[in-house]
Protein backbone atom coordinates (compact mmCIF):
# COMPACT_ATOMS: atom_id res chain seq x y z
CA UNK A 1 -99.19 48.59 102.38
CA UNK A 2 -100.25 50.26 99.15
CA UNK A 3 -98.14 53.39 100.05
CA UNK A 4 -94.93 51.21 101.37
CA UNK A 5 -95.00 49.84 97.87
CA UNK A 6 -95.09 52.73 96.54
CA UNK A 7 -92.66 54.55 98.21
CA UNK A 8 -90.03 51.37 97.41
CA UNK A 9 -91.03 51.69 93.80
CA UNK A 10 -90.20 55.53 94.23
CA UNK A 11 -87.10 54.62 95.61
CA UNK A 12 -85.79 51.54 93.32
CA UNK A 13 -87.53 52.98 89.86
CA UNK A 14 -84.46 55.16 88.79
CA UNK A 15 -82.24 52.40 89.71
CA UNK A 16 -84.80 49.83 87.47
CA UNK A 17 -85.00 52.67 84.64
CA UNK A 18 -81.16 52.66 84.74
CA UNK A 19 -80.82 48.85 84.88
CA UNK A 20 -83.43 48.57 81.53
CA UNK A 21 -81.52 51.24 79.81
CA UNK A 22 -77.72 49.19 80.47
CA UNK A 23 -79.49 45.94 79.74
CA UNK A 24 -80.91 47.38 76.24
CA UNK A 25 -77.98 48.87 75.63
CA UNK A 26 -75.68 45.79 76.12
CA UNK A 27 -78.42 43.97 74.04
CA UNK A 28 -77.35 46.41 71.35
CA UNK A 29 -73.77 46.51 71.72
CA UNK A 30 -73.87 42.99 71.57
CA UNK A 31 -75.90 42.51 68.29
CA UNK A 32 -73.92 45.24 66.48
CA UNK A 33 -70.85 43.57 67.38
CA UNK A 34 -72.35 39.95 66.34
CA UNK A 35 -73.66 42.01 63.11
CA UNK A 36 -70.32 43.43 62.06
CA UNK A 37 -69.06 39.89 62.63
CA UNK A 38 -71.25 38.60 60.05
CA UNK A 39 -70.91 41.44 58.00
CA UNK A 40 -67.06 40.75 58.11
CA UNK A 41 -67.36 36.93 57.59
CA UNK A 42 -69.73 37.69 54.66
CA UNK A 43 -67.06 39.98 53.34
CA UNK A 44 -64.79 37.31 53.37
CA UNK A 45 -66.42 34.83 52.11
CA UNK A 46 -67.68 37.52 49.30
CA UNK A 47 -63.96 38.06 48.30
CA UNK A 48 -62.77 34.64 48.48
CA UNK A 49 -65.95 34.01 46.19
CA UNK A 50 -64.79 36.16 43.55
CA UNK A 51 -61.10 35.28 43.60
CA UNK A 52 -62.21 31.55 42.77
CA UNK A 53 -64.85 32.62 40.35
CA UNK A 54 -62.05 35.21 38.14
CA UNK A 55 -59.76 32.17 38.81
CA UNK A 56 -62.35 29.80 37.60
CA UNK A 57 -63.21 32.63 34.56
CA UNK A 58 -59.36 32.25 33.70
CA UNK A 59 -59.79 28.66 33.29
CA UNK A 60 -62.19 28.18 31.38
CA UNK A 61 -61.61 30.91 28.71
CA UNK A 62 -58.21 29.04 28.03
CA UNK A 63 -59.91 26.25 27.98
CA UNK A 64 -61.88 27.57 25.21
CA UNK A 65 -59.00 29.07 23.99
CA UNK A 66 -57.35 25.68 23.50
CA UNK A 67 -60.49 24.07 22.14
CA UNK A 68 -61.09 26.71 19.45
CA UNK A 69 -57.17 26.54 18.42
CA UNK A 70 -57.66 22.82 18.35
CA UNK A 71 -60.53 23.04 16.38
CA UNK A 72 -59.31 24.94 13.60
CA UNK A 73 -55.87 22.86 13.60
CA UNK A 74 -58.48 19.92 13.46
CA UNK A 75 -60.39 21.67 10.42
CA UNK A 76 -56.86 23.14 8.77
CA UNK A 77 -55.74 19.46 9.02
CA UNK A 78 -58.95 17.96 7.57
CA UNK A 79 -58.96 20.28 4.53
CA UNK A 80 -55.41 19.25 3.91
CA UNK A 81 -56.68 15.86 4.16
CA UNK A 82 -59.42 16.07 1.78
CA UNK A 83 -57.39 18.23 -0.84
CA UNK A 84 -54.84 15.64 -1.22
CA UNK A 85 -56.97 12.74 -1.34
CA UNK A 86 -58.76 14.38 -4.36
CA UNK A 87 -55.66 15.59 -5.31
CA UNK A 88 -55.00 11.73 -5.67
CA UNK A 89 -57.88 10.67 -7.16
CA UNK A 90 -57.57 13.21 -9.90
CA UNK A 91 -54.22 12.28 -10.33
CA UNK A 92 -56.10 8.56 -10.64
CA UNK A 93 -58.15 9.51 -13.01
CA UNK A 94 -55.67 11.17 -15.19
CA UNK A 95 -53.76 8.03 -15.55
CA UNK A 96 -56.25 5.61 -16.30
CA UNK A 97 -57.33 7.55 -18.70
CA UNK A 98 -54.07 8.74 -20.57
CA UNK A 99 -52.56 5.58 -19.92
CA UNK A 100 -53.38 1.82 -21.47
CA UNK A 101 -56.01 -0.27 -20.11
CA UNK A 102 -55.55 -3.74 -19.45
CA UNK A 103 -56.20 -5.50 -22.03
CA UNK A 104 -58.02 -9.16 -22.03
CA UNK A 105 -57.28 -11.09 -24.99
CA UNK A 106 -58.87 -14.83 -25.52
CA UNK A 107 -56.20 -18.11 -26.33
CA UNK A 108 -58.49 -19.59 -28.92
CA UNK A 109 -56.58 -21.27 -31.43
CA UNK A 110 -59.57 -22.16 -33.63
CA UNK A 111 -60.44 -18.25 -34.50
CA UNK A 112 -58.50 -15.59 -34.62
CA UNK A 113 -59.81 -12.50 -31.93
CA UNK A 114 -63.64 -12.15 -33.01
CA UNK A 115 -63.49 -13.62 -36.12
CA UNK A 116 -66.49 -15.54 -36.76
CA UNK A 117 -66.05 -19.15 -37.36
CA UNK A 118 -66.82 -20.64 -41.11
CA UNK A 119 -65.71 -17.49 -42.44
CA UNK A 120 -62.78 -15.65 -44.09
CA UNK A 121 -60.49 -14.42 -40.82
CA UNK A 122 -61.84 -10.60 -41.95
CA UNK A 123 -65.39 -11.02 -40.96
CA UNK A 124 -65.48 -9.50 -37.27
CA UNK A 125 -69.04 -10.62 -35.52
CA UNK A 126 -70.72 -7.69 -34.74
CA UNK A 127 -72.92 -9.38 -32.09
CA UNK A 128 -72.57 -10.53 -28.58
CA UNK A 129 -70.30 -12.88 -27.45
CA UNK A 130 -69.69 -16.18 -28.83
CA UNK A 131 -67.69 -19.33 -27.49
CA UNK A 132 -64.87 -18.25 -29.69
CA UNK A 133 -65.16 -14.61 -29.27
CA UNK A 134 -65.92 -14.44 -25.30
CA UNK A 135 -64.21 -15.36 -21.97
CA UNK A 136 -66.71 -18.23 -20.14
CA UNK A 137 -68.10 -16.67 -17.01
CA UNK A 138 -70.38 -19.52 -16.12
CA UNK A 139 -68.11 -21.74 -14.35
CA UNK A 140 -70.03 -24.73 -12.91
CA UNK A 141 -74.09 -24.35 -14.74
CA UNK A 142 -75.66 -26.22 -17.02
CA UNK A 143 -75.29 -23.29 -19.63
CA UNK A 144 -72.36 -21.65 -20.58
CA UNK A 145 -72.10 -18.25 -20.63
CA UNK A 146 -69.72 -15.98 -22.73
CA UNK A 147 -68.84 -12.26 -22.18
CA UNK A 148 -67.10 -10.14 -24.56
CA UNK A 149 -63.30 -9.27 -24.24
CA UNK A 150 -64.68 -5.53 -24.43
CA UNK A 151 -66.99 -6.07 -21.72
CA UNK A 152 -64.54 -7.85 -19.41
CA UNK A 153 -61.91 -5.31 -19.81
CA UNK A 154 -64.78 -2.49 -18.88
CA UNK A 155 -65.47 -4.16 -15.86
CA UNK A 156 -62.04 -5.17 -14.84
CA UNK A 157 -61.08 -1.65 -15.49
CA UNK A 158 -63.75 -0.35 -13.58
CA UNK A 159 -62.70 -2.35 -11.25
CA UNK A 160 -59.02 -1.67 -10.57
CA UNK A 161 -60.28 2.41 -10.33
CA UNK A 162 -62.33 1.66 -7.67
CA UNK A 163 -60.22 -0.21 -5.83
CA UNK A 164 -57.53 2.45 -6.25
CA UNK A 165 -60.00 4.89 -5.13
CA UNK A 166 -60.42 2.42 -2.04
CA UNK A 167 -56.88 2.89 -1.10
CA UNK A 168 -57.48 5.93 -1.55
CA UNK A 169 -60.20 7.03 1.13
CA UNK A 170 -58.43 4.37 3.24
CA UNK A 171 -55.35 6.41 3.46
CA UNK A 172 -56.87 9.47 3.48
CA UNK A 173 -58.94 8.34 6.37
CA UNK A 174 -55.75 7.36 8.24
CA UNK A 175 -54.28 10.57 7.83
CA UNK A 176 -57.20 12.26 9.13
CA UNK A 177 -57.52 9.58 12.36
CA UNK A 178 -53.77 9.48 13.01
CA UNK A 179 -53.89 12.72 15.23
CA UNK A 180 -56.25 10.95 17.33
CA UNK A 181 -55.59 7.80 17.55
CA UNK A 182 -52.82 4.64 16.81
CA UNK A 183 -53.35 3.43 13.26
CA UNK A 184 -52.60 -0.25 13.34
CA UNK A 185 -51.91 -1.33 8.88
């Protein structure tokens, strides 16, 4: 039996060789036509890739485009904003201090202005503020309290710049917002 076996593998061992060689080449055929496959779908894939990403690249440098132009219309229109308001508060200043102040005279009928009572009308007190001389401040204590006429118009000046200078920032702070949002007065 060992040489009837070997005379059938004699006779079927081309046929084997030939059927191992077809095999491994159809094994090959196959995975280089599965390979290209891939390589195509990668290819694909690969080119849609980079139209979205140059598409993508477009986008966003207008984007940036539009924020940088924004940004300097936003800085152009701040500037503006800040020259005028201290435009106007120079302008402020000017007149307040070329023009009059307000003026704060007292109604007493027993002296005249700062005159010092019990003497000639002349005499101007040099001190502080006396019940003739001063405007009472102390509304409602036990002691009364008397400021100067000098004193109140200072601080009644004072006040009226700042509160120009108020209206001021306020508008200028409008101006600036408005772009951005609805400014309700």
């Amino acid at each position: 039996m060992g040489s009837a076996a070997l005379i059938m593998a004699k006779k079927y061992l081309p046929y084997l060789i030939v059927a191992i060689v077809v095999i491994g080449f159809l094994t090959w055929a196959i995975s280089s036509i599965y390979k290209a496959g891939e390589a195509s779908k990668n290819a694909e894939w690969l080119i849609k890739d980079a139209e979205q990403r140059e598409a993508l690249a477009k986008e966003m440098g207008e984007a940036m485009q539009r924020v940088a132009d924004d940004r300097k219309k936003n800085e152009m229109h701040t500037m503006e904003v800040i020259n005028e308001r201290d435009r106007q508060i120079s302008s402020l200043n000017n007149h307040l201090d070329d023009s009059k102040r307000v003026l704060i005279h007292t109604q007493n009928t027993a002296c005249n202005g700062n005159a010092v009572p019990g003497k000639n009308n002349g005499t101007v007190d040099s001190g502080g503020a006396t019940r003739e001389s001063g405007i009472r401040v102390s509304g409602g204590y036990a002691e009364e309290v008397y400021v100067s006429e000098e004193m109140t118009n200072t601080i009644i000046n004072d006040l009226h710049r700042q509160r120009e200078e108020l209206k001021i920032y306020f508008k200028a702070c409008a101006a600036e917002l408005r772009p951005l949002v609805n400014i309700v007065n």
